[in-house]
C-alpha atoms as a PDB file:
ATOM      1  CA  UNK A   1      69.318  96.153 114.720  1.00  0.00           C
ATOM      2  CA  UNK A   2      68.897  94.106 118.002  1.00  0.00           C
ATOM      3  CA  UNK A   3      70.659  90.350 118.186  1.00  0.00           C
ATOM      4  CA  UNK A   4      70.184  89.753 115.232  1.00  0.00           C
ATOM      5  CA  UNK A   5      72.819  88.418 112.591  1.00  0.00           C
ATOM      6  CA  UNK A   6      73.764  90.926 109.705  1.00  0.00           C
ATOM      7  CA  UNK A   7      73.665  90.572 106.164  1.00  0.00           C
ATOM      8  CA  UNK A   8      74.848  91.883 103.481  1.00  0.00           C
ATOM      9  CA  UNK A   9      73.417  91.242  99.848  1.00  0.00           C
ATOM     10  CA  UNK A  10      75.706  92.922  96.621  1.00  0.00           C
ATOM     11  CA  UNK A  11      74.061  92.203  93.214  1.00  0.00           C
ATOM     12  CA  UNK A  12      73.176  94.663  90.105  1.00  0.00           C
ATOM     13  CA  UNK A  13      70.247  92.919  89.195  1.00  0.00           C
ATOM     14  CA  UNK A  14      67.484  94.541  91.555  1.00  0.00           C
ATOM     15  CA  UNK A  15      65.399  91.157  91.254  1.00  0.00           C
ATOM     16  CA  UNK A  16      68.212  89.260  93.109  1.00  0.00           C
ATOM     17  CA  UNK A  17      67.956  92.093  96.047  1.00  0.00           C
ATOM     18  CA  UNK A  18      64.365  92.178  95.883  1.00  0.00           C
ATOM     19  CA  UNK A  19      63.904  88.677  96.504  1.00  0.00           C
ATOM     20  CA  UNK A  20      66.955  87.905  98.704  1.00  0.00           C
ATOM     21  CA  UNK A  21      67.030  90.876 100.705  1.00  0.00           C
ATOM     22  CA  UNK A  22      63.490  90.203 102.124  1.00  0.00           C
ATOM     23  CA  UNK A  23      62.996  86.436 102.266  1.00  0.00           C
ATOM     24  CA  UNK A  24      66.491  86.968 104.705  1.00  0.00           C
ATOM     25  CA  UNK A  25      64.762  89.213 106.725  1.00  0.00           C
ATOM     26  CA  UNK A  26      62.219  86.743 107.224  1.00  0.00           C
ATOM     27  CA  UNK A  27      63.807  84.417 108.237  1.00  0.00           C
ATOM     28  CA  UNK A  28      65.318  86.690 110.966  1.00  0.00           C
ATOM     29  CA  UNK A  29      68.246  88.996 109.467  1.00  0.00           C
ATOM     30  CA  UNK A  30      68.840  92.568 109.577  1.00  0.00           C
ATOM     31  CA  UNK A  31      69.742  92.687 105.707  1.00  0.00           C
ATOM     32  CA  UNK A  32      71.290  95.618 103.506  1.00  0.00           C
ATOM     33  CA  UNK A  33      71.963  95.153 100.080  1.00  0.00           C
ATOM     34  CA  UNK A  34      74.101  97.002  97.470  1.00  0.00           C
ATOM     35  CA  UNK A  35      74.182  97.375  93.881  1.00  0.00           C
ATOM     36  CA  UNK A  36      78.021  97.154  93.248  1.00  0.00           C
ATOM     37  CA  UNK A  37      81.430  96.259  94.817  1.00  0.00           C
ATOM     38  CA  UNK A  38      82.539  99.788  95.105  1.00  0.00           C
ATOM     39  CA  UNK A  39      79.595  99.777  97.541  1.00  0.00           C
ATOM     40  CA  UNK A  40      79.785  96.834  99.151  1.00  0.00           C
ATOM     41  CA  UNK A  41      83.202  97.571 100.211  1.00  0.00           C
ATOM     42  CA  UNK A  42      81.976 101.002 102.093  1.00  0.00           C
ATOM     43  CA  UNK A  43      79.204  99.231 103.291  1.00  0.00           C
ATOM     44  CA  UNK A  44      81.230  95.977 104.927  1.00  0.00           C
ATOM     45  CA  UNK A  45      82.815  99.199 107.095  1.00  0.00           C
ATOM     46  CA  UNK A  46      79.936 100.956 108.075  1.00  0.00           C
ATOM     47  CA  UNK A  47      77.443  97.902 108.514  1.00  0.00           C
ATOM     48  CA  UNK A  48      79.859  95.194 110.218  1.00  0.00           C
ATOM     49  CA  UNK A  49      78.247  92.081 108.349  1.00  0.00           C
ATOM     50  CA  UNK A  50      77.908  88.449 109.543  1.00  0.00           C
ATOM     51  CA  UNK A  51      78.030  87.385 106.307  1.00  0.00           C
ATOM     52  CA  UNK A  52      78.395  88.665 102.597  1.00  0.00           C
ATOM     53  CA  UNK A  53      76.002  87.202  99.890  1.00  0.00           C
ATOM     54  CA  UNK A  54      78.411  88.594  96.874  1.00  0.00           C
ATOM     55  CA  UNK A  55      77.681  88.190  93.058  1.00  0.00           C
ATOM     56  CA  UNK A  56      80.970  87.809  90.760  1.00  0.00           C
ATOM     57  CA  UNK A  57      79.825  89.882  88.115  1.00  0.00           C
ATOM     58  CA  UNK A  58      79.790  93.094  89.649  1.00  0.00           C
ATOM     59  CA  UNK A  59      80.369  96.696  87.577  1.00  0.00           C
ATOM     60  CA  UNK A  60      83.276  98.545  88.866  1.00  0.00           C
ATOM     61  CA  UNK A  61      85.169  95.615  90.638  1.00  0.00           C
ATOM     62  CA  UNK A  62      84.066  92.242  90.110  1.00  0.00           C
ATOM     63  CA  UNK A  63      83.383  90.160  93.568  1.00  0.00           C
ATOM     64  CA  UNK A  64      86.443  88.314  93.069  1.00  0.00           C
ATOM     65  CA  UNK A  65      88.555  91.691  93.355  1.00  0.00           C
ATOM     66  CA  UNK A  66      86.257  92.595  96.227  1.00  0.00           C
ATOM     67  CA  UNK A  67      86.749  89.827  98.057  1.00  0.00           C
ATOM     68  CA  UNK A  68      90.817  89.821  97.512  1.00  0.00           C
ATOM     69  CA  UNK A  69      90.459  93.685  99.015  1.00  0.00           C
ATOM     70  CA  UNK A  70      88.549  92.132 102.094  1.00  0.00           C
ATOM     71  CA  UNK A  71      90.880  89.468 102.569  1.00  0.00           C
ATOM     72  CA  UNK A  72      94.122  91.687 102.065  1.00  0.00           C
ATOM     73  CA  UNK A  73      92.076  94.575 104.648  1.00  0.00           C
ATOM     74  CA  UNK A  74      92.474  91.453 107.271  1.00  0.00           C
ATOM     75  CA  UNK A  75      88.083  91.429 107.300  1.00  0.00           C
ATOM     76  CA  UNK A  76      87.200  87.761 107.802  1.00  0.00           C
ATOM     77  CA  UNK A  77      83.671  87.744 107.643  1.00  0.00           C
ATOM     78  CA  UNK A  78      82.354  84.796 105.871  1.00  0.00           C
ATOM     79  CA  UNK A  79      81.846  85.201 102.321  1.00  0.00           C
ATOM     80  CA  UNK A  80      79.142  83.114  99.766  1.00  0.00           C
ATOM     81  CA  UNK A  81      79.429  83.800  95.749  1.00  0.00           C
ATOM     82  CA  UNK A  82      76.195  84.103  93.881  1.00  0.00           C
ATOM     83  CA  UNK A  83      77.314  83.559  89.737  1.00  0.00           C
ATOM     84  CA  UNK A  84      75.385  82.692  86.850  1.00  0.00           C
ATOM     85  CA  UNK A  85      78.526  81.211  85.365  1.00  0.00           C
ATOM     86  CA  UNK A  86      78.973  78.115  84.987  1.00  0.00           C
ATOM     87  CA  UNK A  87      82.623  77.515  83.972  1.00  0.00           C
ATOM     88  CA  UNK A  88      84.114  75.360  87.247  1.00  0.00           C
ATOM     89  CA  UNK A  89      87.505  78.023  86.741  1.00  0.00           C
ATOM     90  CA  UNK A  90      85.023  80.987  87.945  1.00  0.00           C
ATOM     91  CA  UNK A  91      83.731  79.292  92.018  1.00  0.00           C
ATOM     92  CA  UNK A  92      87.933  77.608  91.823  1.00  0.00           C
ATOM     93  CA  UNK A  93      88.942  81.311  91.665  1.00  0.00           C
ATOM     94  CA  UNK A  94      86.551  82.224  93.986  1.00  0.00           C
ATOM     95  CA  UNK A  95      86.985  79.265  96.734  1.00  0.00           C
ATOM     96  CA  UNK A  96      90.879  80.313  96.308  1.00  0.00           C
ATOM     97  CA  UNK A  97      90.540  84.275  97.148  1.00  0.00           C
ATOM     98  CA  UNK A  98      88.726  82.873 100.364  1.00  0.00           C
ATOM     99  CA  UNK A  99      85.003  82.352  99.810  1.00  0.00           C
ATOM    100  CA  UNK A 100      83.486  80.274 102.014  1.00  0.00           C
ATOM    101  CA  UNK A 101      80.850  78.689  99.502  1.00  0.00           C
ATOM    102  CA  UNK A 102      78.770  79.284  96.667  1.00  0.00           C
ATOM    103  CA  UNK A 103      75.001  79.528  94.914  1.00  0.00           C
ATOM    104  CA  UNK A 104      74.716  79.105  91.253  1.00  0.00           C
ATOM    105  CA  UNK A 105      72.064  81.765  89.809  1.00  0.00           C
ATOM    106  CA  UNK A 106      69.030  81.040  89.397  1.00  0.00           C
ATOM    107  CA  UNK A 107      68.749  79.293  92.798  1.00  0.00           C
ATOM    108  CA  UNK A 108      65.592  78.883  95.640  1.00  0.00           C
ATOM    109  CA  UNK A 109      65.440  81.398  98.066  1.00  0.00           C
ATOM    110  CA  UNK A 110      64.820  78.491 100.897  1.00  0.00           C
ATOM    111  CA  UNK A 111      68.260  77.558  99.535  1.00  0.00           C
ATOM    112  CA  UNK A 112      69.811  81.021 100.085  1.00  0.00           C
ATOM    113  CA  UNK A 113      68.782  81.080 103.420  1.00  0.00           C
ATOM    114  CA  UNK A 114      69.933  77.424 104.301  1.00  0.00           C
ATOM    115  CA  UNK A 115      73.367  77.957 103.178  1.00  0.00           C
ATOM    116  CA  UNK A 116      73.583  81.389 104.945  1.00  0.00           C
ATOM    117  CA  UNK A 117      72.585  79.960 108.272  1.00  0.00           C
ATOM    118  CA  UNK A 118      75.136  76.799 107.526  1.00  0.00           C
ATOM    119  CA  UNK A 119      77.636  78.965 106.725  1.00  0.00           C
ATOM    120  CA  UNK A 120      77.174  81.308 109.825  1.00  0.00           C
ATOM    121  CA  UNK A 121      77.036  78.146 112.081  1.00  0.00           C
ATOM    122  CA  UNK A 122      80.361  77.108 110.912  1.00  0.00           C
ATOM    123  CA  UNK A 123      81.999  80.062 111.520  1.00  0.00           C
ATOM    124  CA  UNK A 124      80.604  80.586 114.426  1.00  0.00           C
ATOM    125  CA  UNK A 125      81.197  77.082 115.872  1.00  0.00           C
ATOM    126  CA  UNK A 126      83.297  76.834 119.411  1.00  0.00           C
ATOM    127  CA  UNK A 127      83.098  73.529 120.197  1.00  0.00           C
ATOM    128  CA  UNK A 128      85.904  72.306 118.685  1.00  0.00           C
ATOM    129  CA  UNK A 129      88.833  71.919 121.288  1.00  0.00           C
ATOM    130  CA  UNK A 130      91.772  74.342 121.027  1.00  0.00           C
ATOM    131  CA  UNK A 131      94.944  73.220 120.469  1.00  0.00           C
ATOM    132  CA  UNK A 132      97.339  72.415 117.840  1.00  0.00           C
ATOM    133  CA  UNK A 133      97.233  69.941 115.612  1.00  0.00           C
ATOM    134  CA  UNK A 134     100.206  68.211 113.239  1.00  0.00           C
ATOM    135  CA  UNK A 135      99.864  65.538 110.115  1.00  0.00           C
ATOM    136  CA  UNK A 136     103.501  65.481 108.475  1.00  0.00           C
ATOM    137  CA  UNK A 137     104.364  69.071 107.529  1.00  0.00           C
ATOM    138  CA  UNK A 138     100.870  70.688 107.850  1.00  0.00           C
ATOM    139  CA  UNK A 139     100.287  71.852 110.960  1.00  0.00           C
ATOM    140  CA  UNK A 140      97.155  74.053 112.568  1.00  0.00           C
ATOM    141  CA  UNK A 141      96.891  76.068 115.670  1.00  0.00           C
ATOM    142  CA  UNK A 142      93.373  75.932 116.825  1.00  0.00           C
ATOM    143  CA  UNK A 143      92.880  78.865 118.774  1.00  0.00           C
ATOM    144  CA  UNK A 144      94.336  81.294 116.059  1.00  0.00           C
ATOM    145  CA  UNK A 145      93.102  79.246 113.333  1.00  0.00           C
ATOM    146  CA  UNK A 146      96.879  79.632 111.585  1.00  0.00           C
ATOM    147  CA  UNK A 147      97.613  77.282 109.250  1.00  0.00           C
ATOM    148  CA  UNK A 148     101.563  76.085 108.212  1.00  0.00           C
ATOM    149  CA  UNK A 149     103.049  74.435 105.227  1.00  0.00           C
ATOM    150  CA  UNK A 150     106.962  73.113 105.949  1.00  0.00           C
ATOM    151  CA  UNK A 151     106.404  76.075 108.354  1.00  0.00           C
ATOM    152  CA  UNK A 152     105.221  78.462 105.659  1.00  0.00           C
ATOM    153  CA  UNK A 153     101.799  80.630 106.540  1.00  0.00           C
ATOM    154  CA  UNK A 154      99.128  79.474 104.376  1.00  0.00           C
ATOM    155  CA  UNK A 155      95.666  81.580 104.577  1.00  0.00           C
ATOM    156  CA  UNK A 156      92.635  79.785 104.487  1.00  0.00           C
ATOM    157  CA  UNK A 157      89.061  80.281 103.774  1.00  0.00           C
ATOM    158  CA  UNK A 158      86.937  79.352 107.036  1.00  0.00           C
ATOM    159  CA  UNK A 159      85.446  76.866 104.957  1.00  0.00           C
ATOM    160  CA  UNK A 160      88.477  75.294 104.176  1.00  0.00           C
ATOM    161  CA  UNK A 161      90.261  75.660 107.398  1.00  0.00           C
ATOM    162  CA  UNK A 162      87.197  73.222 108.743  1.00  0.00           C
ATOM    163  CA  UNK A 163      87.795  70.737 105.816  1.00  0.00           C
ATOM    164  CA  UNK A 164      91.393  70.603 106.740  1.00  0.00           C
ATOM    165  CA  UNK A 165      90.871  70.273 110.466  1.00  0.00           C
ATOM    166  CA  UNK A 166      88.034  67.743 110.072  1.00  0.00           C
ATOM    167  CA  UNK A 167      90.491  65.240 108.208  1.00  0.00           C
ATOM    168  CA  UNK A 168      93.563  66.590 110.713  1.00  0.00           C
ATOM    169  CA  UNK A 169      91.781  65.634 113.386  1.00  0.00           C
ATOM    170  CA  UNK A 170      90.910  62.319 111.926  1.00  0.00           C
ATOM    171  CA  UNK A 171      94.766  61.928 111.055  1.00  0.00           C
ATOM    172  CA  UNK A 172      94.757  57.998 110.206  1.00  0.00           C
ATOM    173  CA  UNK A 173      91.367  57.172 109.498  1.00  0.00           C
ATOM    174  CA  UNK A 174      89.596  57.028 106.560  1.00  0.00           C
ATOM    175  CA  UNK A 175      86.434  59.708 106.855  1.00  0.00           C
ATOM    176  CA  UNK A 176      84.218  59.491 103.985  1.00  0.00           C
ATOM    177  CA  UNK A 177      81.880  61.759 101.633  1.00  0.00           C
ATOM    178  CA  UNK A 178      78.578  61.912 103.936  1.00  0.00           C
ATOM    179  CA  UNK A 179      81.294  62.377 107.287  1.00  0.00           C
ATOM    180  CA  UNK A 180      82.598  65.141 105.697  1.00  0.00           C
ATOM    181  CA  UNK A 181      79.512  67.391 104.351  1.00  0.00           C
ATOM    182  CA  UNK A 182      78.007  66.214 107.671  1.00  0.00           C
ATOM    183  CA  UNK A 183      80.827  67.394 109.830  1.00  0.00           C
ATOM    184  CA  UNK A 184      82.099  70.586 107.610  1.00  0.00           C
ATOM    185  CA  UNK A 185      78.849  71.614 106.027  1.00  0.00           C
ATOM    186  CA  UNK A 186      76.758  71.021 108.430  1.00  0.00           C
ATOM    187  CA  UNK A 187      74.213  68.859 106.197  1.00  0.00           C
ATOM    188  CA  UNK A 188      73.929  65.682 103.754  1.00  0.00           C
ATOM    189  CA  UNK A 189      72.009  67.735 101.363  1.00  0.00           C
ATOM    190  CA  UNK A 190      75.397  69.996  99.874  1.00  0.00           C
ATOM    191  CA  UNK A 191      75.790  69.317  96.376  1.00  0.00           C
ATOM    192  CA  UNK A 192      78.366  66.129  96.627  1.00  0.00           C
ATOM    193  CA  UNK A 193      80.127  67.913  93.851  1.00  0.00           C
ATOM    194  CA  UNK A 194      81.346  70.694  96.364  1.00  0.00           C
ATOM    195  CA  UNK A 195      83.401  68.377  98.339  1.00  0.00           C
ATOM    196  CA  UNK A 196      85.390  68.038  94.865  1.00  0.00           C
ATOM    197  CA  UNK A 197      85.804  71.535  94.555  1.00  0.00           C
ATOM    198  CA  UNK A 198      87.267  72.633  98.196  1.00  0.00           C
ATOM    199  CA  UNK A 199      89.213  69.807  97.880  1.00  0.00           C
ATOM    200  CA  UNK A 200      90.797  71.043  94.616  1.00  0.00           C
ATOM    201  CA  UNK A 201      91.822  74.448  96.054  1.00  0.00           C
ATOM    202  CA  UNK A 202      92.338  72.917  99.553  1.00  0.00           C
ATOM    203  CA  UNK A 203      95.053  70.551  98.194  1.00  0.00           C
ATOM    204  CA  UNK A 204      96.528  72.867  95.740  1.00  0.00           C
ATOM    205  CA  UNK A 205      96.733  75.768  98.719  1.00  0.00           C
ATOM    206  CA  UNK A 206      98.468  72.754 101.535  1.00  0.00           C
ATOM    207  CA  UNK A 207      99.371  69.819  99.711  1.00  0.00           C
ATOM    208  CA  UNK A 208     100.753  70.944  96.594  1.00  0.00           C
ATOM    209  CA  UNK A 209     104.350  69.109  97.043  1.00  0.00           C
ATOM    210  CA  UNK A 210     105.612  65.948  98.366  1.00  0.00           C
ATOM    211  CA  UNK A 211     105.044  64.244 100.564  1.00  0.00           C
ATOM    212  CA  UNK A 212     101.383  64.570 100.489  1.00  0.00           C
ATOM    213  CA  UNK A 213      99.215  64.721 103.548  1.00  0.00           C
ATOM    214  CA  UNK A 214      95.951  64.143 101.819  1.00  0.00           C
ATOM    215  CA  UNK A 215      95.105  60.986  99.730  1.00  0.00           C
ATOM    216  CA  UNK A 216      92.362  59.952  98.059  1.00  0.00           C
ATOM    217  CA  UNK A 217      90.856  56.084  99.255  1.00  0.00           C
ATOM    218  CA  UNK A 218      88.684  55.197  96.242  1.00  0.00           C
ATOM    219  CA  UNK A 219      85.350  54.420  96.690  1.00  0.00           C
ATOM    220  CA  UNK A 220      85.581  55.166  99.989  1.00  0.00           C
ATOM    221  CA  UNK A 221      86.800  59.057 100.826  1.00  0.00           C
ATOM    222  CA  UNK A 222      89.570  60.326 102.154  1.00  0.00           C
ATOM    223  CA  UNK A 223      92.536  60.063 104.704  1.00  0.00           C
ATOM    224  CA  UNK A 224      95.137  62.895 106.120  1.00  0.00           C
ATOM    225  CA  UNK A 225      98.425  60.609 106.739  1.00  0.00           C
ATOM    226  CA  UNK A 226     101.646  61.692 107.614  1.00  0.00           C
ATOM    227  CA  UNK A 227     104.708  59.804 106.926  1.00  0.00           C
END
């Protein structure tokens, strides 16, 4: 398999791996792909992926159940949800059992492969300092990427752990829309809507009780602020 990166594809519909699998390859990934989430559980053991491009609607176990096995199985690896659904309850669900993003069906392969290599760089970022950092009762240790609410564990996607330390670490300033798919996702060119969505579970996950942390500046983005 050499250096390079390893990814795993799980859909039933053999179009999705017959398209995906190869145009990943492509562009430069050793690739296996699985038909269900029975499989794709084995196959996260055996092959060690960088990443796992999952579909929800799996037979056996959907990908939400997979991914909750993952998660509770302490695997970390990055995880982005392929659905044909388009109910907004379906990627909340998802986002909240620890995906890291997601790709509504039908979708461009150039796509695919953009937000595999934006989620990989994410993940695999180190050049964020290490050290802890504190915004009224949320708190985040950098070099074990824990996460406390009034000194209660919270788990956190890797996706959302960088949304939370992005506006942490700008504690007291006002960091808007383009800042923040810039410095989280990596690009301009996210859907503006998924900033909404993280935000949702992020809030809901850290911020659920007062006094909030997070707060919305209208018309301008948002500020972490600790009284």
């Amino acid at each position: 398999m050499g250096g390079h990166q390893r990814i795993l594809v799980v859909d039933d519909e053999p179009s999705i791996r017959d398209v995906a699998g190869p145009s990943l390859e492509l562009a430069g990934f050793d690739v296996r792909a699985v038909a269900d989430g029975y499989a794709a559980l084995e196959e996260v053991d055996a092959f060690a992926p960088d990443l796992v491009v999952l579909d929800i609607n799996l037979p056996g176990i959907d990908g939400h159940e997979v991914l909750r096995r993952l998660r509770a199985a302490g695997h970390g690896v990055p995880v982005i949800f392929l659905t044909a659904r388009d109910a907004i309850e379906d990627t909340v669900v998802g986002l909240e059992v620890g995906a890291d993003d997601y790709l509504s069906k039908p979708f461009h392969l150039k796509e695919l492969v953009a937000r595999v290599r934006a989620v990989l760089r994410r993940s695999g970022d180190g050049g964020e300092p290490k050290g802890r950092l504190v915004c009224g009762s949320i708190e985040i240790d950098d070099a074990t990427h824990q996460v406390w609410r009034d000194g209660i564990a919270v788990e956190l996607s890797p996706t959302e752990y960088r949304l939370l330390h992005y506006l942490l670490r700008n504690r007291g300033v006002v960091v808007s829309r383009p800042q923040i798919l810039e410095h989280v996702w990596g690009s301009d060119d996210t859907g503006d809507g998924v900033i909404d969505t993280f935000m949702s579970t992020l809030r809901r996950k850290v911020d659920a009780s007062e006094p909030r942390v997070i707060h919305t500046v209208r018309g301008f983005g948002y500020i972490a602020r600790g009284e």
